[in-house]
Protein backbone atom coordinates (compact mmCIF):
# COMPACT_ATOMS: atom_id res chain seq x y z
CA UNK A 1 201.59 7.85 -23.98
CA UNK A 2 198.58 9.89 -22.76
CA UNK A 3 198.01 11.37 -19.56
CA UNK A 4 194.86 8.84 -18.93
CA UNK A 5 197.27 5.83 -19.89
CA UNK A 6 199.93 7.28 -17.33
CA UNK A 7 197.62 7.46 -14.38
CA UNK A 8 196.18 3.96 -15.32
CA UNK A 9 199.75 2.91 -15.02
CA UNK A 10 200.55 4.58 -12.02
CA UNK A 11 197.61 3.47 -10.16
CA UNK A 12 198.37 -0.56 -11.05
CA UNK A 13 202.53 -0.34 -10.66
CA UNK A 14 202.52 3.14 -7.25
CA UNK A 15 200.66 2.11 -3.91
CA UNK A 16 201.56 6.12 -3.10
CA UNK A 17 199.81 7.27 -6.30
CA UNK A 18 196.69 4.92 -6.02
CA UNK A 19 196.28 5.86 -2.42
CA UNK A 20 196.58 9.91 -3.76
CA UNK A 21 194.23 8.97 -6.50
CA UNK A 22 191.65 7.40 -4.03
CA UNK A 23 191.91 9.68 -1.73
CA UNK A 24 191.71 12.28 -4.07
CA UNK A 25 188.40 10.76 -5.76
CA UNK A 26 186.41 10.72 -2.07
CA UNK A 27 186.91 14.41 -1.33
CA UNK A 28 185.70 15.24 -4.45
CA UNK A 29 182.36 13.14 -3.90
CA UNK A 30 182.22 14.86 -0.67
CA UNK A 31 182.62 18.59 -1.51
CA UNK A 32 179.97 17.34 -4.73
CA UNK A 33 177.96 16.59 -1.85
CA UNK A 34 178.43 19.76 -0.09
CA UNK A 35 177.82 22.03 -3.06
CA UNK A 36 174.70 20.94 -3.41
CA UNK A 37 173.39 21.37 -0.11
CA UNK A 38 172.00 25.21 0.00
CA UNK A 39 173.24 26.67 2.85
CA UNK A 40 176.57 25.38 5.15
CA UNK A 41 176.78 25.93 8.73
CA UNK A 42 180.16 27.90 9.62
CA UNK A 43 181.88 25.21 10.37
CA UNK A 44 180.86 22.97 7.06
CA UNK A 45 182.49 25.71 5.53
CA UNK A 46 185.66 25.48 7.21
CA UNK A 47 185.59 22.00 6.60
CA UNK A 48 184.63 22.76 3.01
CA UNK A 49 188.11 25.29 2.65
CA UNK A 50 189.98 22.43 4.57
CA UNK A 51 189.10 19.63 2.20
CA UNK A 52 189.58 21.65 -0.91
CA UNK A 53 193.21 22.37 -0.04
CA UNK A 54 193.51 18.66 0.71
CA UNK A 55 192.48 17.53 -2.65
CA UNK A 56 194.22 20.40 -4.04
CA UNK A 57 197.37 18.97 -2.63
CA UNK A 58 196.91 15.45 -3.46
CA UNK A 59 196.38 16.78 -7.63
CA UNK A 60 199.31 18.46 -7.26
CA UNK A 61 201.36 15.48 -5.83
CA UNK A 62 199.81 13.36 -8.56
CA UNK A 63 200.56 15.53 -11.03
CA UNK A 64 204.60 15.61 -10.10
CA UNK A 65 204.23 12.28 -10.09
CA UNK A 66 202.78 12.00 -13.62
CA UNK A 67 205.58 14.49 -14.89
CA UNK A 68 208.35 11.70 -13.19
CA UNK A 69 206.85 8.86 -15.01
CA UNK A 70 207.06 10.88 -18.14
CA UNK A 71 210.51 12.38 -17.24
CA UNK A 72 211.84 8.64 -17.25
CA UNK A 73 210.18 6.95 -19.60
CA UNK A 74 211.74 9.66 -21.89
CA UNK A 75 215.29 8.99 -20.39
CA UNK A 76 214.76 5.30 -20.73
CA UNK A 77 213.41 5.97 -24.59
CA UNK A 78 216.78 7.90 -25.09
CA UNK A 79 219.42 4.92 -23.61
């Protein structure tokens, strides 16, 4: 199963994972948003920083939860 087919899965079947997904999805729009203003005010940057650790996070969480799915759909393959 492929990684696309996973998260499609995981967004129908996890309320967590959809909400990470979502979540995840608007802070990108925003920083896109951001990057193409050409200057930030100090504080737009901090905000910037903050929000790209947030969405940082929220990949990363997704992505453990990807590796789960795969971890037991392989176990469940195996029984």
């Amino acid at each position: 199963m492929r990684e696309e087919e996973i998260i499609e899965v995981l967004k129908r079947e996890n309320e967590e994972f959809r909400k990470l997904y979502e979540e995840h999805r608007h802070l990108d729009s925003i920083l896109d948003e951001m990057n193409k203003k050409p200057y930030l005010t100090p504080e737009e940057e901090v905000e910037k920083k903050r929000m790209q650790k947030e969405k940082l996070y929220k990949k990363d969480k997704m992505a453990e939860m990807i590796r789960q799915y795969k971890a037991r759909v392989a176990k469940e393959a195996t029984q």
